[in-house]
Protein backbone atom coordinates (compact mmCIF):
# COMPACT_ATOMS: atom_id res chain seq x y z
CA UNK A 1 -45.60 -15.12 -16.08
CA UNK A 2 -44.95 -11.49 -14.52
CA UNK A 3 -42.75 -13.80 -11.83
CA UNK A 4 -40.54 -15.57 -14.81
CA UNK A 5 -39.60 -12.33 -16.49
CA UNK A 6 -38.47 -10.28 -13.13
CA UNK A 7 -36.89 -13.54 -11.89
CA UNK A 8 -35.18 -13.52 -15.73
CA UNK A 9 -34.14 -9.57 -15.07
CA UNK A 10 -32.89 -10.32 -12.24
CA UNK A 11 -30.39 -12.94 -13.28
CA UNK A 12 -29.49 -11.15 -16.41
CA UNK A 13 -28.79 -8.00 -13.80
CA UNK A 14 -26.11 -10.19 -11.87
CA UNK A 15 -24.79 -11.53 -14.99
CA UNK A 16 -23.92 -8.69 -16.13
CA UNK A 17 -22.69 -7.47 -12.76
CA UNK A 18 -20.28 -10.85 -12.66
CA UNK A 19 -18.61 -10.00 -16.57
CA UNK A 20 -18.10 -6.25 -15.37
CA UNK A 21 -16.18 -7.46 -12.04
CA UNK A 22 -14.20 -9.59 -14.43
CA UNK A 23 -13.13 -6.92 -16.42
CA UNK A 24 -12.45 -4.45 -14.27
CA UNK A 25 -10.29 -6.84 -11.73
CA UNK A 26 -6.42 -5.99 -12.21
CA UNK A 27 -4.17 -8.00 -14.10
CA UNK A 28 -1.14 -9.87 -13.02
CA UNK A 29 1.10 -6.93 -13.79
CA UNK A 30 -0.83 -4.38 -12.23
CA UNK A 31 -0.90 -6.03 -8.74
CA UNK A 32 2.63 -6.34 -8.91
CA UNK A 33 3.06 -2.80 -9.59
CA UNK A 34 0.85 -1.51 -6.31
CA UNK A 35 3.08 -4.29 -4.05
CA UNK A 36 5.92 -3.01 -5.51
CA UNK A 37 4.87 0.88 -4.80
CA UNK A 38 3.85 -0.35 -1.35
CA UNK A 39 7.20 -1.93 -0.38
CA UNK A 40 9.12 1.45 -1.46
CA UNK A 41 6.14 3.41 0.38
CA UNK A 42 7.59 1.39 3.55
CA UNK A 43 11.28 1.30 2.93
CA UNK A 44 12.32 4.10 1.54
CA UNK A 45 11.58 6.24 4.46
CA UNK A 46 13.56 3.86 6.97
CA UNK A 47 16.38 4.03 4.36
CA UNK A 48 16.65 7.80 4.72
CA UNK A 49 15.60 7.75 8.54
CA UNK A 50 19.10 5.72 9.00
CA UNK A 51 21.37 7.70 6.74
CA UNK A 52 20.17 10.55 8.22
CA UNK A 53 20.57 9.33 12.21
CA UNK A 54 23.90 8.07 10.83
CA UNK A 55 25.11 11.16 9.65
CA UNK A 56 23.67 13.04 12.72
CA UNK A 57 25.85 10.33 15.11
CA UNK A 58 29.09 10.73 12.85
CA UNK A 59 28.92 14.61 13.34
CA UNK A 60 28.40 14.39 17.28
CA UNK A 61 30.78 13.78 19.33
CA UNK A 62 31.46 9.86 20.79
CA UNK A 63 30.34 6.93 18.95
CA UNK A 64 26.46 6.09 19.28
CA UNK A 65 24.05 4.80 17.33
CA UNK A 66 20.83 6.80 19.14
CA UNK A 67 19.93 9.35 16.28
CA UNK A 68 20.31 6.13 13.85
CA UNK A 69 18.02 4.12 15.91
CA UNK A 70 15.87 6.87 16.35
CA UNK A 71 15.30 7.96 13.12
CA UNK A 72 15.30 4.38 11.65
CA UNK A 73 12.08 3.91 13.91
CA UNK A 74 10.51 7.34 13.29
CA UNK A 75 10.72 5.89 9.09
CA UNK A 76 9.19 2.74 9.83
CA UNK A 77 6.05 4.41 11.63
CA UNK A 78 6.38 7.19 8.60
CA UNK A 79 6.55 4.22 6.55
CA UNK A 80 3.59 1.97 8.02
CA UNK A 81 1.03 4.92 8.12
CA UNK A 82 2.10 6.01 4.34
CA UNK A 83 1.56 2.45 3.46
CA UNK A 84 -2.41 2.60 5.32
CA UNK A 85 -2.56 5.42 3.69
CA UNK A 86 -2.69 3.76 -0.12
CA UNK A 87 -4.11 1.15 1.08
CA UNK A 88 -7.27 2.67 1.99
CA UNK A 89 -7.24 5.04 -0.62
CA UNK A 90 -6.87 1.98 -3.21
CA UNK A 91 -10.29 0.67 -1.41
């Protein structure tokens, strides 16, 4: 008898658990929203990395492309550790 009712407890505990995971899962619209936030988290600072190496080049003398390349890199790693950066803090 003292078996049944802890073995009852014990499925009513993960019950529960199970409804309050369903609940508190995001919805359709709120996933989209974090991708969305995690794609500008990436792109925006490659974006500014490469108008700002391509102003740099157009103010130096000669044509190159090295401050664009450059700085277009330097916003993708800005970019990719930004983007850990939510992610784990999301966790």
């Amino acid at each position: 008898m003292k078996d049944d009712a802890r073995w009852e407890a014990t499925i009513r505990r993960r019950v529960e658990r199970m409804r309050q995971a369903e609940r508190d899962r995001p919805g359709l619209l709120a996933q989209t929203a974090y991708l969305g936030t995690l794609g500008l988290v990436v792109v925006l600072p490659m974006v500014g990395g490469a108008f700002l190496g391509r102003w740099l080049d157009e103010r130096l003398p000669g044509f190159c492309i090295h401050w664009t390349l450059s700085l277009l890199f330097a916003g993708l790693v800005v970019g990719v550790y930004s983007a850990y950066l939510l992610i784990k803090r999301h966790e």
